[in-house]
Protein backbone atom coordinates (compact mmCIF):
# COMPACT_ATOMS: atom_id res chain seq x y z
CA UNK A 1 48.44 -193.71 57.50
CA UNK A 2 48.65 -192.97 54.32
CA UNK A 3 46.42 -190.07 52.08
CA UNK A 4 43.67 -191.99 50.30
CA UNK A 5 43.75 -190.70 46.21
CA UNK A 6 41.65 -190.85 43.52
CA UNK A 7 42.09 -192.01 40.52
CA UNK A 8 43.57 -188.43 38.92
CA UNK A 9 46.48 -189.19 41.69
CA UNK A 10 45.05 -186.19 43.70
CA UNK A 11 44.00 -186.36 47.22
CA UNK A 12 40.67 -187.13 47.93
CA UNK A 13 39.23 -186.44 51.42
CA UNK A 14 40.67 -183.26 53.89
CA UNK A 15 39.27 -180.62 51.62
CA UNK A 16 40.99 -181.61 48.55
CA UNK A 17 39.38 -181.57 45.28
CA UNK A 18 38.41 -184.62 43.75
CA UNK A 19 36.65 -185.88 40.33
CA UNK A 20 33.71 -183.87 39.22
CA UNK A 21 34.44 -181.02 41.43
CA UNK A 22 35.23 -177.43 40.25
CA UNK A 23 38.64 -177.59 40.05
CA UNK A 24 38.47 -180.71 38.60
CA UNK A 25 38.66 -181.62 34.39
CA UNK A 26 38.55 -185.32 34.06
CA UNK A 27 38.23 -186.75 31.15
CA UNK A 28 34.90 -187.61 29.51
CA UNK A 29 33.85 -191.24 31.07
CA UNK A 30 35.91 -190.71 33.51
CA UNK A 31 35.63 -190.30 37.39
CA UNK A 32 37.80 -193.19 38.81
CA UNK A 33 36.58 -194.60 42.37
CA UNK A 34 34.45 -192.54 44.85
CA UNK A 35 36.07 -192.04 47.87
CA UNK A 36 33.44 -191.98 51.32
CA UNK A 37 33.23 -188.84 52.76
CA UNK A 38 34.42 -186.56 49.75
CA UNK A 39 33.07 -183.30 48.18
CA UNK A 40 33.91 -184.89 44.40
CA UNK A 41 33.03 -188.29 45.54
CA UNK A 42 29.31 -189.89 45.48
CA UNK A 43 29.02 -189.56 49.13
CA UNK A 44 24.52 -189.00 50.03
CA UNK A 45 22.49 -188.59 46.90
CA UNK A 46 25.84 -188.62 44.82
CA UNK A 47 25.36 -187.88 40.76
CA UNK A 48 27.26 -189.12 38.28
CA UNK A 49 30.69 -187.98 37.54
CA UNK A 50 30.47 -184.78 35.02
CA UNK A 51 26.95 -183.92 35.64
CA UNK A 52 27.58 -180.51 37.12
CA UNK A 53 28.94 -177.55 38.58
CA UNK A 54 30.18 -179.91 42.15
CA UNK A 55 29.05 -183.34 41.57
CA UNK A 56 25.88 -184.35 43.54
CA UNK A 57 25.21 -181.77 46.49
CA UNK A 58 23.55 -182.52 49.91
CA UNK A 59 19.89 -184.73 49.38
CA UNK A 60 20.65 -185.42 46.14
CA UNK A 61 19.68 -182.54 44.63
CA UNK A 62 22.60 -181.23 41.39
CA UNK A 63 22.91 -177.72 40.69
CA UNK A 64 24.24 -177.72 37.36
CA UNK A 65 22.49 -181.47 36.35
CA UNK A 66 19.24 -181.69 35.37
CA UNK A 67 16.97 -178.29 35.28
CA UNK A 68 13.63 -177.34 36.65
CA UNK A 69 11.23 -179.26 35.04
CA UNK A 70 13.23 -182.69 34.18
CA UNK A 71 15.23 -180.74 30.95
CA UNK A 72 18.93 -181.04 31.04
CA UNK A 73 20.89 -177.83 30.34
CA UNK A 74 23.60 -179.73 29.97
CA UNK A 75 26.95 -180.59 31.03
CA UNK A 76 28.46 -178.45 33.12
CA UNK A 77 32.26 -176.79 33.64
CA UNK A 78 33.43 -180.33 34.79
CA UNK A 79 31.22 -183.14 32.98
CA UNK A 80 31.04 -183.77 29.35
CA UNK A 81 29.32 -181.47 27.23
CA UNK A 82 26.95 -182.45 24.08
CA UNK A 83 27.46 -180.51 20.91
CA UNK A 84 24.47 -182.11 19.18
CA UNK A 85 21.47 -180.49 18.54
CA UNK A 86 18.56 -180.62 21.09
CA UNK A 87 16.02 -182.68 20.09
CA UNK A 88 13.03 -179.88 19.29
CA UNK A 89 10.46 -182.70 20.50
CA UNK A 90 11.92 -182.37 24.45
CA UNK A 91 10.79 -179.08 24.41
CA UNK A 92 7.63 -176.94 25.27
CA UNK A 93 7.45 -175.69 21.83
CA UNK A 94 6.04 -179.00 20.74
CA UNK A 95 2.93 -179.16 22.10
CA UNK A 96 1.77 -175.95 20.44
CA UNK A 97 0.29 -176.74 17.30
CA UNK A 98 -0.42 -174.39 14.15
CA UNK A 99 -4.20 -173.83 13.68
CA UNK A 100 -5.72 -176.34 10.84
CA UNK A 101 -5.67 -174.63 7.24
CA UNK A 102 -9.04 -173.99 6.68
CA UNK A 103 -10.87 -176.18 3.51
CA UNK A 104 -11.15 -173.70 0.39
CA UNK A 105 -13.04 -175.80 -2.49
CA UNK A 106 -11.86 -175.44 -5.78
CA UNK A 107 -12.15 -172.19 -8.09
CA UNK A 108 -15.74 -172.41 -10.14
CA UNK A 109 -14.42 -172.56 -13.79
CA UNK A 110 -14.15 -169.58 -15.53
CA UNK A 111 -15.97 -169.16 -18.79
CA UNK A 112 -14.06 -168.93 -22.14
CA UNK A 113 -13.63 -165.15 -23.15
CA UNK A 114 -16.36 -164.55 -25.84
CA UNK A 115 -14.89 -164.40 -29.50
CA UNK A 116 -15.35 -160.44 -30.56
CA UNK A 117 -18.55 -160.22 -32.57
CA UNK A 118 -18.40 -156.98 -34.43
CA UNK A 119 -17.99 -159.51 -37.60
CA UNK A 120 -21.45 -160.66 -37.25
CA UNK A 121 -24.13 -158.60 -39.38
CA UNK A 122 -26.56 -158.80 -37.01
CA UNK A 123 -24.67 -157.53 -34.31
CA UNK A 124 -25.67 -153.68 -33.04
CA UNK A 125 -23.00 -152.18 -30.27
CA UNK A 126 -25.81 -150.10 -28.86
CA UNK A 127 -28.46 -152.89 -28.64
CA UNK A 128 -29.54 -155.48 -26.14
CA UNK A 129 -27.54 -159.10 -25.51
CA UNK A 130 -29.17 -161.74 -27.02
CA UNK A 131 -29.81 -163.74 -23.96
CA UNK A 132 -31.58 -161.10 -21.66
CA UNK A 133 -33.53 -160.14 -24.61
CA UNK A 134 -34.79 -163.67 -25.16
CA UNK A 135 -35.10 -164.03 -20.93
CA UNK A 136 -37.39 -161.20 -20.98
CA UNK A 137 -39.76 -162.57 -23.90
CA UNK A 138 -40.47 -165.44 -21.87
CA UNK A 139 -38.39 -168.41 -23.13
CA UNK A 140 -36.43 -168.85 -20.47
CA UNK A 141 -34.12 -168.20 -17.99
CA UNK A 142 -30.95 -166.47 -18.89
CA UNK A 143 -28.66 -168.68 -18.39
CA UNK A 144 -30.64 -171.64 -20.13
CA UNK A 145 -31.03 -169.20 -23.28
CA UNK A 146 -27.38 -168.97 -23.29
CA UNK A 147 -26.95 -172.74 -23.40
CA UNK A 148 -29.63 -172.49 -26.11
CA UNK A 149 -27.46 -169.74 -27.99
CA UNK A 150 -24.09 -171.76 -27.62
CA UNK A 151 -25.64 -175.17 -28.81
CA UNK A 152 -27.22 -173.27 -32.24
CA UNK A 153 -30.21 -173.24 -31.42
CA UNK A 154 -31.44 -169.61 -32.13
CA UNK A 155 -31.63 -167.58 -35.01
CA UNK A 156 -31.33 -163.83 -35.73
CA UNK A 157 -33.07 -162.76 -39.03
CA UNK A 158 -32.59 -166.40 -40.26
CA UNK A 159 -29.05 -166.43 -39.04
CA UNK A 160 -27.65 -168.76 -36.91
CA UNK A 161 -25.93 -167.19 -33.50
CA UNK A 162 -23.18 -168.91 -31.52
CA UNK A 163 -21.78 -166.05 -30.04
CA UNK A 164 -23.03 -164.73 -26.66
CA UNK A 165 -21.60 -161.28 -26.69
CA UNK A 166 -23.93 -160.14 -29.86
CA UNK A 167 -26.30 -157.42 -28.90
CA UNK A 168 -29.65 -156.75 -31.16
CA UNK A 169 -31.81 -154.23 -31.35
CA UNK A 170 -35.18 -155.81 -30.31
CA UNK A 171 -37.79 -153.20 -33.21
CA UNK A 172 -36.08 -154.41 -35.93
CA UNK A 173 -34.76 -158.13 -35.26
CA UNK A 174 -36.03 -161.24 -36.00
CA UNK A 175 -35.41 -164.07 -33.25
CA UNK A 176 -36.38 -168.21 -34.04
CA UNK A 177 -35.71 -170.44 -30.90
CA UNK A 178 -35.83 -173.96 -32.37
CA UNK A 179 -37.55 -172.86 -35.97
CA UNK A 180 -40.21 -171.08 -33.49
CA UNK A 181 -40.46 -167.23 -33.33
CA UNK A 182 -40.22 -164.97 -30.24
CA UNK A 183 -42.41 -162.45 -30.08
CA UNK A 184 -40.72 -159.52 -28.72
CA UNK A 185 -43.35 -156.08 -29.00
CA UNK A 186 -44.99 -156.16 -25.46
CA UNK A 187 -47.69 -154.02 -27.27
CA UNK A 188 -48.99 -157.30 -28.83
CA UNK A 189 -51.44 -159.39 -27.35
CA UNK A 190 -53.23 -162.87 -28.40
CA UNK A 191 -56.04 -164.09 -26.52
CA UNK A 192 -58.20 -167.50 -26.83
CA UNK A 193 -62.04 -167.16 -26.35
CA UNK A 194 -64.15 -170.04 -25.79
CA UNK A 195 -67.31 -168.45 -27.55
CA UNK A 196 -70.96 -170.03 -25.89
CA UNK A 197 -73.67 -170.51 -28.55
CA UNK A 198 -75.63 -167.50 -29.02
CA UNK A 199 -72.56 -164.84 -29.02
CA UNK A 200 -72.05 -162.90 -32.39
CA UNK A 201 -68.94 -162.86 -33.16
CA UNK A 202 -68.44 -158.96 -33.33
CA UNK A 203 -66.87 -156.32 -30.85
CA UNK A 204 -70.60 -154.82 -30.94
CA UNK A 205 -73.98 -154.65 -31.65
CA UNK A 206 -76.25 -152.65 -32.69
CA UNK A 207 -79.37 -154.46 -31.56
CA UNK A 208 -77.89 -155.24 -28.12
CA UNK A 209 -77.00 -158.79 -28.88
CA UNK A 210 -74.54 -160.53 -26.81
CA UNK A 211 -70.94 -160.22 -28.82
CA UNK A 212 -67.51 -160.49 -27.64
CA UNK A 213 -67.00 -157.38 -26.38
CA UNK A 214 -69.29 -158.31 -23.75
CA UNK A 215 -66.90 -161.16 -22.10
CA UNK A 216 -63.35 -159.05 -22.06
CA UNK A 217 -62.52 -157.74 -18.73
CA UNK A 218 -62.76 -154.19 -17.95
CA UNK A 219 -58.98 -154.24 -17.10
CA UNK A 220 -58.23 -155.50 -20.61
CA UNK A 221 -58.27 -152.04 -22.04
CA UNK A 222 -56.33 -153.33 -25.46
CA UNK A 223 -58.26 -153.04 -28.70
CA UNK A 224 -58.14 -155.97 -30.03
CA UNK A 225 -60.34 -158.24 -33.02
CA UNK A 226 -61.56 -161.40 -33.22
CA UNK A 227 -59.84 -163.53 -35.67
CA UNK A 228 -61.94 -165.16 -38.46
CA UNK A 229 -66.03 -165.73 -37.47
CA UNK A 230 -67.78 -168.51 -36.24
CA UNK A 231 -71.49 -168.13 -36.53
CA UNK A 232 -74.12 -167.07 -34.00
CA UNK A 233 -75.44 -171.12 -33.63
CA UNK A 234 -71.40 -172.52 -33.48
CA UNK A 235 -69.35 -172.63 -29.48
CA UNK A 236 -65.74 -172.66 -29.06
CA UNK A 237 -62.33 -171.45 -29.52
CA UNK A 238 -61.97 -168.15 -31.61
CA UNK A 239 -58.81 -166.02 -31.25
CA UNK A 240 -58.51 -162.22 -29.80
CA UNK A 241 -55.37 -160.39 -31.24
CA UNK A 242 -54.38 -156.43 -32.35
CA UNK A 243 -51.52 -158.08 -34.33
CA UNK A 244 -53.09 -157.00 -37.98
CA UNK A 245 -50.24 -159.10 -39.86
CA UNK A 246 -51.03 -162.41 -38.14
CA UNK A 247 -54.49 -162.37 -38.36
CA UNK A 248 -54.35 -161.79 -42.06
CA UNK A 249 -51.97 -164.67 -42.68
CA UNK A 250 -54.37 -166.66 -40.41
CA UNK A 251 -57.55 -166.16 -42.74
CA UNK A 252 -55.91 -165.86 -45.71
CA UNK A 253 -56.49 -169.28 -47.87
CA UNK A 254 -52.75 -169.81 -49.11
CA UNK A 255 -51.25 -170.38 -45.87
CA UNK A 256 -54.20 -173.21 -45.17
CA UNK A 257 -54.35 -173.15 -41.32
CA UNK A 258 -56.36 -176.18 -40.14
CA UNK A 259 -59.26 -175.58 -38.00
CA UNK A 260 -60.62 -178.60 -35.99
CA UNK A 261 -64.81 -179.44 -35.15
CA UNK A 262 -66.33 -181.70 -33.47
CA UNK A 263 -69.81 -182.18 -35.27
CA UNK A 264 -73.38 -184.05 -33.22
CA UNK A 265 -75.72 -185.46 -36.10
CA UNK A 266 -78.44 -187.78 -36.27
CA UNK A 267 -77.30 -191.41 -36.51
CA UNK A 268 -77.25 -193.93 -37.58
CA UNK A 269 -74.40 -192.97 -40.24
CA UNK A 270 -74.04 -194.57 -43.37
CA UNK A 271 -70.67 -196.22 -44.59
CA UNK A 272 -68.47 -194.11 -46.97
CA UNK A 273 -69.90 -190.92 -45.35
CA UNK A 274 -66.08 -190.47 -44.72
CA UNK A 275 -64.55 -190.97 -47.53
CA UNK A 276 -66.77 -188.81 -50.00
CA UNK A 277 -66.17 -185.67 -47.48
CA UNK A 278 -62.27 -186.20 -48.01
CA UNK A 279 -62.59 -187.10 -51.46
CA UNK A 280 -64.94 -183.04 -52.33
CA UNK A 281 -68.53 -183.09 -52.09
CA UNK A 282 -70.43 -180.38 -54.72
CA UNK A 283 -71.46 -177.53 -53.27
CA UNK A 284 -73.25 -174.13 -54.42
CA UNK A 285 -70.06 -172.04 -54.53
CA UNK A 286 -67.91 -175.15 -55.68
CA UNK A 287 -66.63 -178.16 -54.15
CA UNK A 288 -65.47 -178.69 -50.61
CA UNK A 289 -63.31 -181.45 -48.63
CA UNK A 290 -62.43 -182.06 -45.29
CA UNK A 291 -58.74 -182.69 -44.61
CA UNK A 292 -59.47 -185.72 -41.95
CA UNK A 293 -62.50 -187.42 -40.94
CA UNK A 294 -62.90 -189.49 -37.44
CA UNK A 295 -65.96 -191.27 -35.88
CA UNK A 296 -64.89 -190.32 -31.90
CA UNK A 297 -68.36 -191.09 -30.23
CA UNK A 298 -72.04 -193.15 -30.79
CA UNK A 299 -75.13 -193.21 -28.77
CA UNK A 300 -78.72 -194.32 -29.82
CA UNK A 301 -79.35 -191.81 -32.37
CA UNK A 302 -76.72 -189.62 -32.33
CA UNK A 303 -72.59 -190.05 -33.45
CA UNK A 304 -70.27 -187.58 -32.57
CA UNK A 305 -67.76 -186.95 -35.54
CA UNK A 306 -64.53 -184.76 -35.36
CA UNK A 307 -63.07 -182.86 -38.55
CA UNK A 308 -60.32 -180.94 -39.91
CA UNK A 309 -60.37 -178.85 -42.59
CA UNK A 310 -58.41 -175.49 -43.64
CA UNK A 311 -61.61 -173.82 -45.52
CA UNK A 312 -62.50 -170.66 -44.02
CA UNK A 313 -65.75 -170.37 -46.33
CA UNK A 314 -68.72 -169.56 -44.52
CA UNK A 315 -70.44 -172.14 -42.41
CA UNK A 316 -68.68 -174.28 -44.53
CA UNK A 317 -69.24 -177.55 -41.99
CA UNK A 318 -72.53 -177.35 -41.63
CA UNK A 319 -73.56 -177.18 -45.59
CA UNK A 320 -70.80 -180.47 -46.33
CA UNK A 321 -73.22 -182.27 -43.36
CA UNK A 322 -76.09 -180.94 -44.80
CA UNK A 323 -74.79 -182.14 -48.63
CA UNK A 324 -74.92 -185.93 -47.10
CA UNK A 325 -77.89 -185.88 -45.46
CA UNK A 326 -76.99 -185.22 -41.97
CA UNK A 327 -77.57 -181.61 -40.63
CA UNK A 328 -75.66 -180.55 -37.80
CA UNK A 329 -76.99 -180.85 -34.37
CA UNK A 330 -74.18 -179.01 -32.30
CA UNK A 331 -70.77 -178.07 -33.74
CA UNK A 332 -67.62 -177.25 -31.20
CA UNK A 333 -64.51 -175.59 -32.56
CA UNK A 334 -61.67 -176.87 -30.70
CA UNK A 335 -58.44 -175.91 -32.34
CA UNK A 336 -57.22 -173.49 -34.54
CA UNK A 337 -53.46 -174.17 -36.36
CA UNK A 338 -51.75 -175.29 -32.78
CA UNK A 339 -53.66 -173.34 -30.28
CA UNK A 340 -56.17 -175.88 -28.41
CA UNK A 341 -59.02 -174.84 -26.72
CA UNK A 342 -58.77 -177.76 -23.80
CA UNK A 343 -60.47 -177.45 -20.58
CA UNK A 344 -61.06 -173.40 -20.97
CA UNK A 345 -64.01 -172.98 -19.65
CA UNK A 346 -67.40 -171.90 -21.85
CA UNK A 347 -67.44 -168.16 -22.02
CA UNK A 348 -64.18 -166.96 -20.16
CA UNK A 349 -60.80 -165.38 -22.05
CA UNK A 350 -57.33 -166.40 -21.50
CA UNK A 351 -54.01 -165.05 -22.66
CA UNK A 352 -52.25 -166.86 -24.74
CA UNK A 353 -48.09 -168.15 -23.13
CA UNK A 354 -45.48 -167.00 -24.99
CA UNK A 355 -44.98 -170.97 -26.24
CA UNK A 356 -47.81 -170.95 -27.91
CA UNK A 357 -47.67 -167.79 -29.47
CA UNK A 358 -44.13 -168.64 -30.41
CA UNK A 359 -45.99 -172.03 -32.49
CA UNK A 360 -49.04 -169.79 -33.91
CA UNK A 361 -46.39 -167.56 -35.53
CA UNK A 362 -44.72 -170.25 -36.84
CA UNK A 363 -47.47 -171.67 -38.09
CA UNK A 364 -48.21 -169.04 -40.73
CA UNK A 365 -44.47 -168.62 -41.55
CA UNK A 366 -44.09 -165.61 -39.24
């Protein structure tokens, strides 16, 4: 009987080596026919030709074929080899995965390098910035008095200031936020006194009177003076300073700083009462006006009546009532230039805010 071959023309069974075994190089596809009963054939759990060190061993199971895990290592001595690149996805390194770059949000802008401002003439190396020196007066916070500075707003001894790098020196500058002035000696002090009836309007008396002095606090230890006089018979708002310079601007007649009344009289009130107190009435030291004139209140026999006038003659509102025949029942200061008396209550003493002190300056050219 003749010696069953394979396809290489190599025996087969009786020990010989077929396809796929070691001593064995077919050709890639290659194999030819399995022969029953062979090592190199498919015989129990055969492989396919070229896919290891053998062919298929006993149970199926290849040494050189596929590797622990289900990855090939590929072909062996006797199969076909691959010379491509492993795909990186087969392998274990793929299911690691880099930790998530964590969010960074965007860089706050940075602000523009201030121009130098040595050219300015206002500027002093060794004084304060502009901005903290205005934050500390009470205008505002620091960074809104910069916005204020950039949009040329402020002035420095009537110059106007763009620059936020200039530095001042606070005893001898002049600062205007908005045409308004900052005050900036902490040794000044303005007050607003809502005077009852009956108060002189003195820091003392000598007959024991009740006067002003009488109504500051004890931990108001400033010496300060009352601003102008209202007389013993006349409530309201009269002003408590020790800044000498305002208070003489504020009584002196050029710089006309209305004062506003309202005035209780008798009524009925006669038409044209108004218009002869604008127009001067006649009095002993010479004629007298009243700057507005305003009927604000009537009830059965009396007429409330407020006025505004910048006189600062002595009980000056009470003689122009007088002049027209109707004496003055009760008379109320409530303003003075822009300070406003407003809900303060009768016989207390508040400090004035820095705003308003700001407009009270302002209001005498200060």
């Amino acid at each position: 009987m003749a010696t069953p071959r394979s396809s290489s023309g190599r025996p087969g069974p009786g020990g010989r080596r077929g396809p796929g075994s070691q001593g064995g190089k077919p050709r890639s596809g290659q194999g030819g026919p399995s022969v029953p009963g062979g090592r190199g054939g498919t015989g129990r759990g055969a492989a396919p030709a070229g896919s290891g060190r053998g062919g298929a061993a006993k149970g199926g199971t290849v040494k050189g074929g596929a590797a622990k895990g289900g990855a090939a290592k590929g072909a062996g001595k006797g199969g076909t080899q691959d010379r491509g690149p492993r795909p990186f996805a087969s392998s274990e390194r793929s299911a690691r995965r880099m930790p998530a770059t964590p969010y960074r949000p965007p860089h706050r802008r940075r602000r523009p390098t201030n121009p130098p401002v040595d050219r300015l003439d206002q500027h002093d190396p060794d004084g304060v910035r502009l901005q903290k020196l205005m934050a500390q007066a009470g205008v505002a916070s620091r960074r809104v008095c910069e916005e204020m500075i950039e949009a040329g707003r402020v002035q420095v001894n009537g110059e106007t200031v763009t620059e936020l790098g200039i530095r001042v020196d606070p005893a001898t500058v002049e600062i205007h936020v908005d045409g308004v002035r900052v005050q900036l000696d902490e040794n000044l002090v303005y007050y607003a006194f809502n005077k009852p009836e009956g108060v002189l309007s003195t820091m003392e008396d000598p007959e024991g009177r009740p006067c002003v002095a009488d109504y500051l606090n004890q931990q108001k230890n400033e010496r300060v003076f009352h601003v102008g006089r209202l007389d013993v018979e006349t409530e309201g708002l009269l002003l408590l300073t020790n800044d000498g310079e305002l208070t003489n601007r504020l009584t002196h007649p050029s710089y006309e700083v209305p004062k506003t009344y309202l005035v209780q009289v008798r009524g009925p009130m006669e038409k044209g009462i108004g218009a002869a107190m604008k127009a001067g009435i006649q009095l002993e030291d010479g004629p007298a006006s009243v700057d507005s004139f305003r009927l604000v209140d009537s009830t059965p026999g009396h007429i409330l009546v407020e006025v505004v006038l910048h006189s600062g003659r002595n009980r000056i509102v009470r003689r122009l009532f007088d002049a027209v025949g109707h004496p003055v029942e009760k008379l109320v200061r409530t303003q003075v230039g822009p300070i406003r008396i407003g809900d303060q209550r009768q016989g207390t003493i508040r400090k004035l805010s820095r705003t308003e002190v700001g407009h009270l300056l302002a209001s005498v050219g200060m």
